[in-house]
C-alpha atoms as a PDB file:
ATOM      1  CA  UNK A   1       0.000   0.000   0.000  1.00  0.00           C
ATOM      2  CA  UNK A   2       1.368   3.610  -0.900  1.00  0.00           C
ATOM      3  CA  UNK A   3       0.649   6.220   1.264  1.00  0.00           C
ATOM      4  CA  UNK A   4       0.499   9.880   0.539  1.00  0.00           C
ATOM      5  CA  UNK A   5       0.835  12.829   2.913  1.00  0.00           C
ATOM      6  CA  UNK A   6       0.210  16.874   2.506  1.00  0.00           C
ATOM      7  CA  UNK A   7       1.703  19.261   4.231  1.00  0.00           C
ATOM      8  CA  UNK A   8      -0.515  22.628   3.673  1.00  0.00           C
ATOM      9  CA  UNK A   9       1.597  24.894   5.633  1.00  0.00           C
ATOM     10  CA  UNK A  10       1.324  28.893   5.387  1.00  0.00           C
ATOM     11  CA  UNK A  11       5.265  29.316   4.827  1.00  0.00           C
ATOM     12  CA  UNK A  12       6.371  25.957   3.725  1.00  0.00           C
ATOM     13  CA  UNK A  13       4.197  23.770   1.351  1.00  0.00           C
ATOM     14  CA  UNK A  14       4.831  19.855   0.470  1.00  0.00           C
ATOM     15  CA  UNK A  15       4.002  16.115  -0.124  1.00  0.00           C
ATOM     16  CA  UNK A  16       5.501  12.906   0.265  1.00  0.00           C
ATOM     17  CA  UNK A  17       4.733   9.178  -0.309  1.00  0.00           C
ATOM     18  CA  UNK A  18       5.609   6.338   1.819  1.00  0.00           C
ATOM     19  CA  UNK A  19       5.470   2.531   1.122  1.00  0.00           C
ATOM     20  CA  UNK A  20       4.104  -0.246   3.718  1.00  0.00           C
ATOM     21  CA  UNK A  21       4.418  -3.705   3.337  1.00  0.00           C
ATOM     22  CA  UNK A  22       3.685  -5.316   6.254  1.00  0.00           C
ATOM     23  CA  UNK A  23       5.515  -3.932   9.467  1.00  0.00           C
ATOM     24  CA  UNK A  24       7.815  -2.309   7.215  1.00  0.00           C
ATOM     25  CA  UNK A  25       7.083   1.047   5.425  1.00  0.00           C
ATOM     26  CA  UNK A  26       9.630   2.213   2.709  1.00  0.00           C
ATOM     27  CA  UNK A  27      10.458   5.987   1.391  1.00  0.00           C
ATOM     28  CA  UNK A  28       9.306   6.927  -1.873  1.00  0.00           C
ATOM     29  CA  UNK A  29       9.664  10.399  -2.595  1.00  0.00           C
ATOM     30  CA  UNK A  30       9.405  13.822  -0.696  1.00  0.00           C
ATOM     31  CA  UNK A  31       8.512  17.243  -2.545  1.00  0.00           C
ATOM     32  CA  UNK A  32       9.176  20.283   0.017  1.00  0.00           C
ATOM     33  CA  UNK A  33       8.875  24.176  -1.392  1.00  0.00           C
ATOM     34  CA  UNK A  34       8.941  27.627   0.157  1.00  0.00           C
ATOM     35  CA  UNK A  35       7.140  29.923  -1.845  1.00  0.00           C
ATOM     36  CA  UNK A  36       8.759  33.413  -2.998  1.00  0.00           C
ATOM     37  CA  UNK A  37       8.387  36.409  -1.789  1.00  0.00           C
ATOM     38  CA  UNK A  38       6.384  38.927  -3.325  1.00  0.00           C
END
């Protein structure tokens, strides 16, 4: 089973996917950005 997680933060946005098979659980891939100023 993949799992998928948001992060909806005010500064920092992001997502990132985890694995579990079993007991174990496995990293995918994380995406992490900070928006620019204006």
């Amino acid at each position: 089973m993949r799992l998928i997680g948001l992060d909806p933060g005010l500064r920092h946005t992001g997502w990132g996917i985890i694995e579990a098979a079993g007991p174990r659980l496995r990293y995918v891939c994380v995406v992490y950005t900070t928006p620019s100023p204006r």
